[in-house]
C-alpha atoms as a PDB file:
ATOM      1  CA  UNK A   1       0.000   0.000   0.000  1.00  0.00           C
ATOM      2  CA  UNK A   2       1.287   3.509  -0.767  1.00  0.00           C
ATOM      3  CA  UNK A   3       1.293   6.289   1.406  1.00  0.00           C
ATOM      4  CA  UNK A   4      -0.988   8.082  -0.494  1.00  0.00           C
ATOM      5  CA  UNK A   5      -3.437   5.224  -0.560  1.00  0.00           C
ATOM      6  CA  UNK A   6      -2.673   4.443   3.227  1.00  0.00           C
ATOM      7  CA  UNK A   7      -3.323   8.466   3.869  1.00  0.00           C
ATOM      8  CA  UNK A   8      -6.601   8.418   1.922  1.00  0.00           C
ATOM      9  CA  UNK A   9      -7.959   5.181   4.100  1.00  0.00           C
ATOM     10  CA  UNK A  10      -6.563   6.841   7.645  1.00  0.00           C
ATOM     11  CA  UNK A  11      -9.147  10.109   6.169  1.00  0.00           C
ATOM     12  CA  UNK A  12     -11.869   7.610   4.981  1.00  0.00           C
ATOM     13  CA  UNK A  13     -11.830   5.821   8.834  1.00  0.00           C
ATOM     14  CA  UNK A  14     -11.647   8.761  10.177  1.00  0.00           C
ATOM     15  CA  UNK A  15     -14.762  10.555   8.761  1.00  0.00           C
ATOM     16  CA  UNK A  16     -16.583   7.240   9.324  1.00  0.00           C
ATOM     17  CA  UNK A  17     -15.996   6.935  13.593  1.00  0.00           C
ATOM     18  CA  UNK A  18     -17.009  10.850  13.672  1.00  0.00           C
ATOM     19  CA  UNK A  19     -19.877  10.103  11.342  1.00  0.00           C
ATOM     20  CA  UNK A  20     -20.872   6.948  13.779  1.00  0.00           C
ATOM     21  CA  UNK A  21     -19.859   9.104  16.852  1.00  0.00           C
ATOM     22  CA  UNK A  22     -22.574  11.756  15.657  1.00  0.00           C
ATOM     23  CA  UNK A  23     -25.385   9.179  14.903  1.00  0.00           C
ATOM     24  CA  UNK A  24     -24.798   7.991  18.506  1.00  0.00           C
ATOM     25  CA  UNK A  25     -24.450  11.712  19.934  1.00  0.00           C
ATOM     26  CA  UNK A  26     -28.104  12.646  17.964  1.00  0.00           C
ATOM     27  CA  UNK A  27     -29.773   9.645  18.597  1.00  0.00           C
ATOM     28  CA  UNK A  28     -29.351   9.004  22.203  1.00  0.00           C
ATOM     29  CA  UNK A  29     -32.001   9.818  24.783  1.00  0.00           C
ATOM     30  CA  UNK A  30     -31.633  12.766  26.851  1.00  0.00           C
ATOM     31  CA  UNK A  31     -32.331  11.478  29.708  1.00  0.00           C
ATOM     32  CA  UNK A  32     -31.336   7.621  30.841  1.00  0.00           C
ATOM     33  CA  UNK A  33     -34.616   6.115  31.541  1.00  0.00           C
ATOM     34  CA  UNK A  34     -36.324   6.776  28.048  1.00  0.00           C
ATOM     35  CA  UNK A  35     -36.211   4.174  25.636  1.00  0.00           C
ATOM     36  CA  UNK A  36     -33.435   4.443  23.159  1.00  0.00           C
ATOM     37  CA  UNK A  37     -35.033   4.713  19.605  1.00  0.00           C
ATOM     38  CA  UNK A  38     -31.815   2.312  17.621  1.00  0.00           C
ATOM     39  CA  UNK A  39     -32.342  -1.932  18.799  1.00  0.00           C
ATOM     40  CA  UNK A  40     -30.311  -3.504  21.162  1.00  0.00           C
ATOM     41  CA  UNK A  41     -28.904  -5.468  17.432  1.00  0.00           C
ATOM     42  CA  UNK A  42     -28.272  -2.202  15.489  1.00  0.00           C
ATOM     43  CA  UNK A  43     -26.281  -0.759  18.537  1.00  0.00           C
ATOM     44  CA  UNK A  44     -24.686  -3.425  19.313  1.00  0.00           C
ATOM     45  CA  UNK A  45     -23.306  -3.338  15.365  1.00  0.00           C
ATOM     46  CA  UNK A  46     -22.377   0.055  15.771  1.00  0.00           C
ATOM     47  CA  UNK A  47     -20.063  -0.532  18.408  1.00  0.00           C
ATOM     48  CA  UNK A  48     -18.705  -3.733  16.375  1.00  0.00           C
ATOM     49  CA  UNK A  49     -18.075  -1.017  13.712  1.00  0.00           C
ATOM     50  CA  UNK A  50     -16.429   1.090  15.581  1.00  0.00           C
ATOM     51  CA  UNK A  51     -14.747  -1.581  17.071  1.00  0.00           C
ATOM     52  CA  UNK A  52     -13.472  -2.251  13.554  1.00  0.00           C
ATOM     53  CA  UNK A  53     -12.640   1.029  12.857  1.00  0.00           C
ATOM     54  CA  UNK A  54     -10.297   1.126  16.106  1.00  0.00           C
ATOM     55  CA  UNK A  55      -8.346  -2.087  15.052  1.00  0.00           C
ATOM     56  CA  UNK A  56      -7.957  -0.876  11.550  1.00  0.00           C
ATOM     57  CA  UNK A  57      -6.704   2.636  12.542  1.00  0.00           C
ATOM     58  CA  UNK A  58      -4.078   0.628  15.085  1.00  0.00           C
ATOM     59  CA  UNK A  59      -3.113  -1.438  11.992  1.00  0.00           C
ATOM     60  CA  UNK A  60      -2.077   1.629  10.187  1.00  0.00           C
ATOM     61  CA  UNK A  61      -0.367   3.214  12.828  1.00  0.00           C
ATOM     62  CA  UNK A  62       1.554  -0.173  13.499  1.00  0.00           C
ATOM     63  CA  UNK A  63       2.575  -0.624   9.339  1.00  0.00           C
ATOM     64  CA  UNK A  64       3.563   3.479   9.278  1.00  0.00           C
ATOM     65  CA  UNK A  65       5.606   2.965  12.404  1.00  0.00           C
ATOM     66  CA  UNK A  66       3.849   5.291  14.671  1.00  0.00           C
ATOM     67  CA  UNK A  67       3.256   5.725  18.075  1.00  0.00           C
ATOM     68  CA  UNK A  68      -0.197   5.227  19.499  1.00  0.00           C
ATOM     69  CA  UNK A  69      -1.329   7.515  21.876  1.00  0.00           C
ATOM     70  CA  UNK A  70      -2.209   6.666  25.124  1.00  0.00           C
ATOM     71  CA  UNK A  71      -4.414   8.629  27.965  1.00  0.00           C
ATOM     72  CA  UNK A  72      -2.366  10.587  30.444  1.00  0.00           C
ATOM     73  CA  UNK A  73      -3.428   9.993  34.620  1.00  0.00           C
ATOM     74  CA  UNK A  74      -3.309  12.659  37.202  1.00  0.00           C
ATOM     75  CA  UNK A  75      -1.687  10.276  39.371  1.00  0.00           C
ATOM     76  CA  UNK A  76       0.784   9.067  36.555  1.00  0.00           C
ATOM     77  CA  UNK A  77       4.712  10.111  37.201  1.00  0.00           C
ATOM     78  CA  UNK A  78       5.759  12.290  34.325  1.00  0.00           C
ATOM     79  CA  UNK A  79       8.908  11.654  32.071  1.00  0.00           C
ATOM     80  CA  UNK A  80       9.057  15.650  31.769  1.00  0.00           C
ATOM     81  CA  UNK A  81       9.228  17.966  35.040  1.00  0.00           C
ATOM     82  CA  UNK A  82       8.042  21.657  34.463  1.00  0.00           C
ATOM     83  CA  UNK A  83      10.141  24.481  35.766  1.00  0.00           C
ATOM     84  CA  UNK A  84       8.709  27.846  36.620  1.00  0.00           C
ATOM     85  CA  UNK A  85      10.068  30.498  34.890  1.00  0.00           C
ATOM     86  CA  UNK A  86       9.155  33.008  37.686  1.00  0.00           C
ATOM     87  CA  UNK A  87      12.703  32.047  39.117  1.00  0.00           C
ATOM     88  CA  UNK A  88      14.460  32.966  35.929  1.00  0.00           C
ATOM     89  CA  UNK A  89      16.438  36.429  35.989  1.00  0.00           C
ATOM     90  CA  UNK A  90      16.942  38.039  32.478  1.00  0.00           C
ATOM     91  CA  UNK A  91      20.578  38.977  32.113  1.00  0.00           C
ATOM     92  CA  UNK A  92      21.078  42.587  31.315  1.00  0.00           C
ATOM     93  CA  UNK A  93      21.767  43.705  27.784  1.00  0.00           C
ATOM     94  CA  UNK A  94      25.248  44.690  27.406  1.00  0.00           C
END
């Protein structure tokens, strides 16, 4: 597969979990007790879809050689510290 091609099916998976992200978004019930108007079957292929989507996307990532992205913790340690840069004096101009 060519980059090109590769780039044009990353786009095409893409615009297809927002488009499934929005039908799920519009078509959900305000509130939790009312009945959801998708079946139980047709939801339950959505999320195999997306599902889909998700493996396909890590496929890509995996054949381009890029690093997948994972969620960040409050309590996590972090590789990178932050320094204030209150401390910092400017030197004068000479």
């Amino acid at each position: 597969m060519t980059k090109d091609e590769s780039s044009k099916e990353r786009e095409i998976l893409m615009v297809m979990r927002k488009v499934l992200a929005s039908v799920i978004k519009d078509t959900t019930p305000p509130q939790r007790g009312l009945k959801h108007p998708l079946s139980g079957a047709t939801i339950e292929d959505v999320r195999q879809c997306l599902a889909l989507i998700a493996a396909r996307e890590r496929e890509l990532a995996d054949a381009a050689g890029a690093i997948m992205e994972q969620p960040c913790y409050v309590d996590d340690t972090q590789a990178v510290k932050t320094v204030s840069l209150a401390g910092l004096k400017r030197k004068p101009d000479a």
